[in-house]
N, C-alpha and C. Protein backbone atom coordinates (compact mmCIF):
# COMPACT_ATOMS: atom_id res chain seq x y z
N UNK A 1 -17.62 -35.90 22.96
CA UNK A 1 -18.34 -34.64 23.07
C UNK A 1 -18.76 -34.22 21.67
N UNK A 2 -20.67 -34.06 21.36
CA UNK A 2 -20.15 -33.60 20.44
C UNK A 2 -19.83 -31.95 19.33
N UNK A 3 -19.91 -31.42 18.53
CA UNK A 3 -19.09 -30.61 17.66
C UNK A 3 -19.91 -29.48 18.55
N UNK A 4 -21.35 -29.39 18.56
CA UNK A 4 -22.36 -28.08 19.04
C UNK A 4 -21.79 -27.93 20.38
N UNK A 5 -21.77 -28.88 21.44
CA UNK A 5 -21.25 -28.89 22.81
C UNK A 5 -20.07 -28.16 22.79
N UNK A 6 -19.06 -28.63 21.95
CA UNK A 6 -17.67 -28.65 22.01
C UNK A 6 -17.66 -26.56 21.50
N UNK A 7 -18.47 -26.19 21.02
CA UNK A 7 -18.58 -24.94 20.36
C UNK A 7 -19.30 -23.98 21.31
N UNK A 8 -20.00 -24.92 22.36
CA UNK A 8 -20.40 -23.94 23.22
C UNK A 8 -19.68 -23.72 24.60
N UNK A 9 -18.56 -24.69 25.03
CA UNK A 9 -17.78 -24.87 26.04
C UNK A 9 -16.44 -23.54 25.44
N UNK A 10 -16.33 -23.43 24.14
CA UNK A 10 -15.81 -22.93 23.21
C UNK A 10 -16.05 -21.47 23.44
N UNK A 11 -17.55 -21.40 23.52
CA UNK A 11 -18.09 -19.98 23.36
C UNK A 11 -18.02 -19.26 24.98
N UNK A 12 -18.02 -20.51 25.80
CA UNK A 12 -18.15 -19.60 27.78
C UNK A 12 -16.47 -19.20 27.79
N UNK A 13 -15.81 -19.81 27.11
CA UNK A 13 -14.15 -19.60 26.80
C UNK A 13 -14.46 -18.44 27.09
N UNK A 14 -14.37 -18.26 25.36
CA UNK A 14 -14.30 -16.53 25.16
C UNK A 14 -14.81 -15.52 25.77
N UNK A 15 -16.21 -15.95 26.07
CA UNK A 15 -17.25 -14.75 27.30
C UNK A 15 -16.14 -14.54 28.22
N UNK A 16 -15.51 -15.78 28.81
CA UNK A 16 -14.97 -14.98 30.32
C UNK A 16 -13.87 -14.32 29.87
N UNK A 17 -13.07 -14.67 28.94
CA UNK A 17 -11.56 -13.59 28.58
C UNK A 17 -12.77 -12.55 28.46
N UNK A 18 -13.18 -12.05 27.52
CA UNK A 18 -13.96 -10.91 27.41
C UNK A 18 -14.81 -10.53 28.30
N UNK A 19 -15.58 -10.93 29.08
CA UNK A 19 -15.76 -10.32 29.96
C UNK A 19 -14.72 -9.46 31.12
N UNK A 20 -13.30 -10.73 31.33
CA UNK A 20 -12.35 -10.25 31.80
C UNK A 20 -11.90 -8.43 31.34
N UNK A 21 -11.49 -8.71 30.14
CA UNK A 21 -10.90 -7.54 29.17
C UNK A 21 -12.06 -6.22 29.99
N UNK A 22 -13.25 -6.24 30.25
CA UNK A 22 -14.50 -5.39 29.88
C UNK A 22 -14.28 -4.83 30.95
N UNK A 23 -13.93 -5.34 32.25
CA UNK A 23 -14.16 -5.26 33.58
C UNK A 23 -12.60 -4.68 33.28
N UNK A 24 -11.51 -4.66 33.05
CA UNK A 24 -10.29 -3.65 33.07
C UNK A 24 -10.88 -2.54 32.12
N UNK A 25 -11.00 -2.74 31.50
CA UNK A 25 -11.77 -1.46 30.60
C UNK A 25 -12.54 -0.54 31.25
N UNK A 26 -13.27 -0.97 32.04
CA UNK A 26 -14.35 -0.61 32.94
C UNK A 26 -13.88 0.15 34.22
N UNK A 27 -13.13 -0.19 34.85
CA UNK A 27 -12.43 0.10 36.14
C UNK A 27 -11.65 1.27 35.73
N UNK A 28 -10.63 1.35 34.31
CA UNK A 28 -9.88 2.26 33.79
C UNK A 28 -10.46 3.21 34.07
N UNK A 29 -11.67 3.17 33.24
CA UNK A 29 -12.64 4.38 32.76
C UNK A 29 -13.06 5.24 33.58
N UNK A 30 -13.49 4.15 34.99
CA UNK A 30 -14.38 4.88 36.15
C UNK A 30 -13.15 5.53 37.34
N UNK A 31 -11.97 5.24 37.13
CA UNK A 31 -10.55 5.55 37.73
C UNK A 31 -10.07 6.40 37.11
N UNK A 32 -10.56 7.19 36.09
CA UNK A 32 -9.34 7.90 34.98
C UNK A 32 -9.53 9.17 35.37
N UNK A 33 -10.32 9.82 36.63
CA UNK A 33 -10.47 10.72 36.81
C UNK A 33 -11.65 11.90 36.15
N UNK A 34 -12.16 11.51 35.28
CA UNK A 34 -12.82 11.79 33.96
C UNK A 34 -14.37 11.65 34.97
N UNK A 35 -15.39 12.27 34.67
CA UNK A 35 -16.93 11.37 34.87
C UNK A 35 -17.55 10.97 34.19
N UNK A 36 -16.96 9.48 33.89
CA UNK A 36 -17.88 9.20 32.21
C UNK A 36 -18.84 8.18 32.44
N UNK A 37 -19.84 8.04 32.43
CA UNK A 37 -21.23 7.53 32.06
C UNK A 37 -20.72 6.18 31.47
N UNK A 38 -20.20 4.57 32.25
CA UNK A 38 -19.98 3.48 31.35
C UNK A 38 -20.81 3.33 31.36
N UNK A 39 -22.10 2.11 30.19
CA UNK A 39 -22.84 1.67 30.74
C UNK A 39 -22.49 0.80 28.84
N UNK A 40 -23.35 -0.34 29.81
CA UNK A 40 -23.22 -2.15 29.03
C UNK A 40 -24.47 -1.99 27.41
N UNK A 41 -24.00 -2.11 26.46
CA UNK A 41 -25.15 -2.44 25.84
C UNK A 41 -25.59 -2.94 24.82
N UNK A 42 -26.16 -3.69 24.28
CA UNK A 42 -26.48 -5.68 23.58
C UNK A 42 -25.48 -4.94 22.10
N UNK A 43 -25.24 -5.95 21.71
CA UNK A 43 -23.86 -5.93 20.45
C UNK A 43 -24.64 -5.31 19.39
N UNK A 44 -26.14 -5.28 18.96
CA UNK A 44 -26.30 -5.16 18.19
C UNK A 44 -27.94 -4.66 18.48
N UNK A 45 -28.51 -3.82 18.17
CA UNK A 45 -29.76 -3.03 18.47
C UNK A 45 -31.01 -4.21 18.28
N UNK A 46 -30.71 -5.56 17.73
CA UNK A 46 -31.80 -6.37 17.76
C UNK A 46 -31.60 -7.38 18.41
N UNK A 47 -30.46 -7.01 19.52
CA UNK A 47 -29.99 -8.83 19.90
C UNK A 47 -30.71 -8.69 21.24
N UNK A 48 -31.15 -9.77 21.46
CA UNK A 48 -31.57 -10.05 22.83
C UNK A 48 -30.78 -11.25 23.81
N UNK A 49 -29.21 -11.08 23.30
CA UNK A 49 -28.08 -12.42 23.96
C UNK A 49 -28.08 -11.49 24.99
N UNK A 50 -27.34 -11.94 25.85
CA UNK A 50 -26.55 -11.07 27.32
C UNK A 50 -25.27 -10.80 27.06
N UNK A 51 -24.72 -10.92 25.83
CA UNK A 51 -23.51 -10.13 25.48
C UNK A 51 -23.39 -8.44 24.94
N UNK A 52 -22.39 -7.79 25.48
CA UNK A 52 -22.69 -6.53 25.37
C UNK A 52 -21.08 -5.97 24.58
N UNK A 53 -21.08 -4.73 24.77
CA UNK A 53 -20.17 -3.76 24.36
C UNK A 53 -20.71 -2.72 25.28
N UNK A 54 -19.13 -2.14 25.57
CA UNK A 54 -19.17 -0.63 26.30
C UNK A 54 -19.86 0.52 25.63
N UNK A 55 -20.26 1.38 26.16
CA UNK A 55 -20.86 2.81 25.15
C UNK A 55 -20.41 4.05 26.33
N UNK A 56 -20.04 4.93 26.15
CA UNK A 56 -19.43 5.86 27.00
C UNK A 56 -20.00 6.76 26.21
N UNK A 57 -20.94 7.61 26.46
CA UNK A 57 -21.42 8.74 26.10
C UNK A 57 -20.45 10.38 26.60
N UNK A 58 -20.09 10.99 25.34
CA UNK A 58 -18.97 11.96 25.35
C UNK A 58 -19.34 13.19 24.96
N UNK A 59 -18.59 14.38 24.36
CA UNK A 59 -18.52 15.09 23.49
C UNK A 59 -17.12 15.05 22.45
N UNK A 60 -17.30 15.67 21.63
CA UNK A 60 -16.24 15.75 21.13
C UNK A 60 -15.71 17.42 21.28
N UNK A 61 -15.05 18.16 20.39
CA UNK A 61 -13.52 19.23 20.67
C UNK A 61 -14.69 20.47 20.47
N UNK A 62 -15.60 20.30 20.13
CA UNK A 62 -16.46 21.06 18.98
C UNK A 62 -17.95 21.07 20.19
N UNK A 63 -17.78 20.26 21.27
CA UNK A 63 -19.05 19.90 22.09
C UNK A 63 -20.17 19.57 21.69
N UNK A 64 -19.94 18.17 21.09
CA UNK A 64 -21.26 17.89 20.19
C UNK A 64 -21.60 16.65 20.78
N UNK A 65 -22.67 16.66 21.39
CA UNK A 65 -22.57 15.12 21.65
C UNK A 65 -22.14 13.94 21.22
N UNK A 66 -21.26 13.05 21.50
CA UNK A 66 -21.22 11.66 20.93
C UNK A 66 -21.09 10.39 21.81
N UNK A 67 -20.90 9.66 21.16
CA UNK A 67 -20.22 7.76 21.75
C UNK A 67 -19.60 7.18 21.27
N UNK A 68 -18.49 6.52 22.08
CA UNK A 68 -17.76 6.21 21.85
C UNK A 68 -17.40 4.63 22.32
N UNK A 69 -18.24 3.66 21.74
CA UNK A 69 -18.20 2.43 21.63
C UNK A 69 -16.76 1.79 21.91
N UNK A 70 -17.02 0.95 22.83
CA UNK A 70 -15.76 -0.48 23.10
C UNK A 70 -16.11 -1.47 22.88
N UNK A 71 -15.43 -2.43 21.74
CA UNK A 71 -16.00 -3.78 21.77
C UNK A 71 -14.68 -4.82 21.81
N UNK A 72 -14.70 -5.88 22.69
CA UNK A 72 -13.18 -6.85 22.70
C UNK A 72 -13.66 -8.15 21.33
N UNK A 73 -13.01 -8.07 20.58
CA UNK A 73 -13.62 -9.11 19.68
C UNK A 73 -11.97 -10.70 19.97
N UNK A 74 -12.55 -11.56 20.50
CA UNK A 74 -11.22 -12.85 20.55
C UNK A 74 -11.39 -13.10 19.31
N UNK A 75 -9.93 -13.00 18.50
CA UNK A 75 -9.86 -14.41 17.57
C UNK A 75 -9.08 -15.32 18.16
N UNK A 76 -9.62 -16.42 17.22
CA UNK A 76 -9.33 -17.75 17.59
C UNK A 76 -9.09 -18.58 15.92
N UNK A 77 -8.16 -19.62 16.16
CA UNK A 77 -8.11 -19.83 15.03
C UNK A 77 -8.70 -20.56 14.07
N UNK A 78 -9.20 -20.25 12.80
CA UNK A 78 -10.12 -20.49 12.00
C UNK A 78 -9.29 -21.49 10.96
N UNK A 79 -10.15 -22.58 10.85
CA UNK A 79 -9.79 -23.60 9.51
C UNK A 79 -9.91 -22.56 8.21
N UNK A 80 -10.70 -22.14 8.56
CA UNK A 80 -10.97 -21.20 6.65
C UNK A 80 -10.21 -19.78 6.38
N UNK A 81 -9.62 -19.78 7.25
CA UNK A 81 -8.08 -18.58 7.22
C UNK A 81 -7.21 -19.06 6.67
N UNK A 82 -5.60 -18.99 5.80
CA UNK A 82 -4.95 -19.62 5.45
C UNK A 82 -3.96 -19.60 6.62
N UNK A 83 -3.81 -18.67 7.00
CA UNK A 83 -2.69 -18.33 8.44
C UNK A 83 -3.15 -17.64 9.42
N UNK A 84 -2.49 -18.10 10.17
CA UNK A 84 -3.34 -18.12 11.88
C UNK A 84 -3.10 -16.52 11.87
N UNK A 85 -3.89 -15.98 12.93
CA UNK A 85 -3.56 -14.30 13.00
C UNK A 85 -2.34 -13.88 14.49
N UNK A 86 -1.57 -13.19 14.01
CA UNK A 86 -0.53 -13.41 14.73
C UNK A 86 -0.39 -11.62 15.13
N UNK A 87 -0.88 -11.42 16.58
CA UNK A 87 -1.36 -9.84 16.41
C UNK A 87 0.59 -9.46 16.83
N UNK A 88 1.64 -9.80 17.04
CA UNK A 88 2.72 -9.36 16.88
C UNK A 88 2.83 -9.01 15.57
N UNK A 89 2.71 -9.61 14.51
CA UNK A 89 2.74 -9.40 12.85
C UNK A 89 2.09 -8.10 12.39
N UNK A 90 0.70 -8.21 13.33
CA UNK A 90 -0.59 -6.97 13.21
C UNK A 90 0.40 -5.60 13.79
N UNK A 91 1.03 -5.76 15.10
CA UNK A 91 1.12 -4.20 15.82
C UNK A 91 2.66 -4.39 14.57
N UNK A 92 3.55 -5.12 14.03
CA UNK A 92 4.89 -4.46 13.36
C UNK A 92 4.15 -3.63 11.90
N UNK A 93 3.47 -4.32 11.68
CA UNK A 93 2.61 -3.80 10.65
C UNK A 93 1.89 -2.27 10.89
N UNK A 94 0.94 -1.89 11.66
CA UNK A 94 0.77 -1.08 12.39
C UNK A 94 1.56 0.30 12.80
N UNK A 95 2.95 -0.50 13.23
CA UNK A 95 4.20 0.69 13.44
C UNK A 95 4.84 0.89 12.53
N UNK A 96 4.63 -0.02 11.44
CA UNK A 96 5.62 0.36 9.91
C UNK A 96 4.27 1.41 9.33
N UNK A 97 2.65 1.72 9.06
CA UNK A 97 1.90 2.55 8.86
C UNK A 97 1.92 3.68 9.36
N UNK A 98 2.36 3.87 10.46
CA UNK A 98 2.34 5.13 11.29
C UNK A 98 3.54 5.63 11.02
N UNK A 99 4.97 5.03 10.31
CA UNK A 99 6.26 5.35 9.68
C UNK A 99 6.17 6.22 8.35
N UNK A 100 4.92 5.60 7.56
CA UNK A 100 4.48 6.57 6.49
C UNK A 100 4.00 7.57 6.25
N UNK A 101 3.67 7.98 7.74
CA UNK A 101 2.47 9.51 7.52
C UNK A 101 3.82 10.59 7.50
């Protein structure tokens, strides 16, 4: 197989975890009792892929309009990292920051 193939069998990977993730995200949102406006939209204001991010249009405390963007980003592990990312390492890290405030 070769390297481009192998990167795009690579890439439907990740779509479906993430898509997975989007669709619990999604269901939360429209279940939470709340009436919030999900709606899908392209990652980046010039992309024309069929990959998206959530946008939930809100207010904030102050009633000002805003949004409030969801995006699932997979890592996966990279040759040009020195160490793999290990999100147990990330959340102890995380809970030792929130120890300092």
């Amino acid at each position: 197989m070769s390297r481009s193939k192998a990167n795009r069998v690579k890439k439907s990977v990740e779509d479906g975890i993430r898509n997975k993730f989007y669709d619990i995200i999604i269901k939360a949102l429209e279940e939470c009792g709340e009436d919030y406006d999900v709606l899908k939209v392209p990652v980046s204001v010039d992309s024309n892929s069929k990959a998206y991010r959530i946008a939930v249009p809100t207010c904030d405390s102050e009633r000002n309009e805003v949004t409030a963007i969801v995006s699932v980003n997979i890592v996966r592990q990279d040759n040009r990292r020195e160490e793999e990312y290990d999100c147990y390492d990330e959340h102890e890290r995380w809970l030792e920051n929130c120890k300092r405030e």
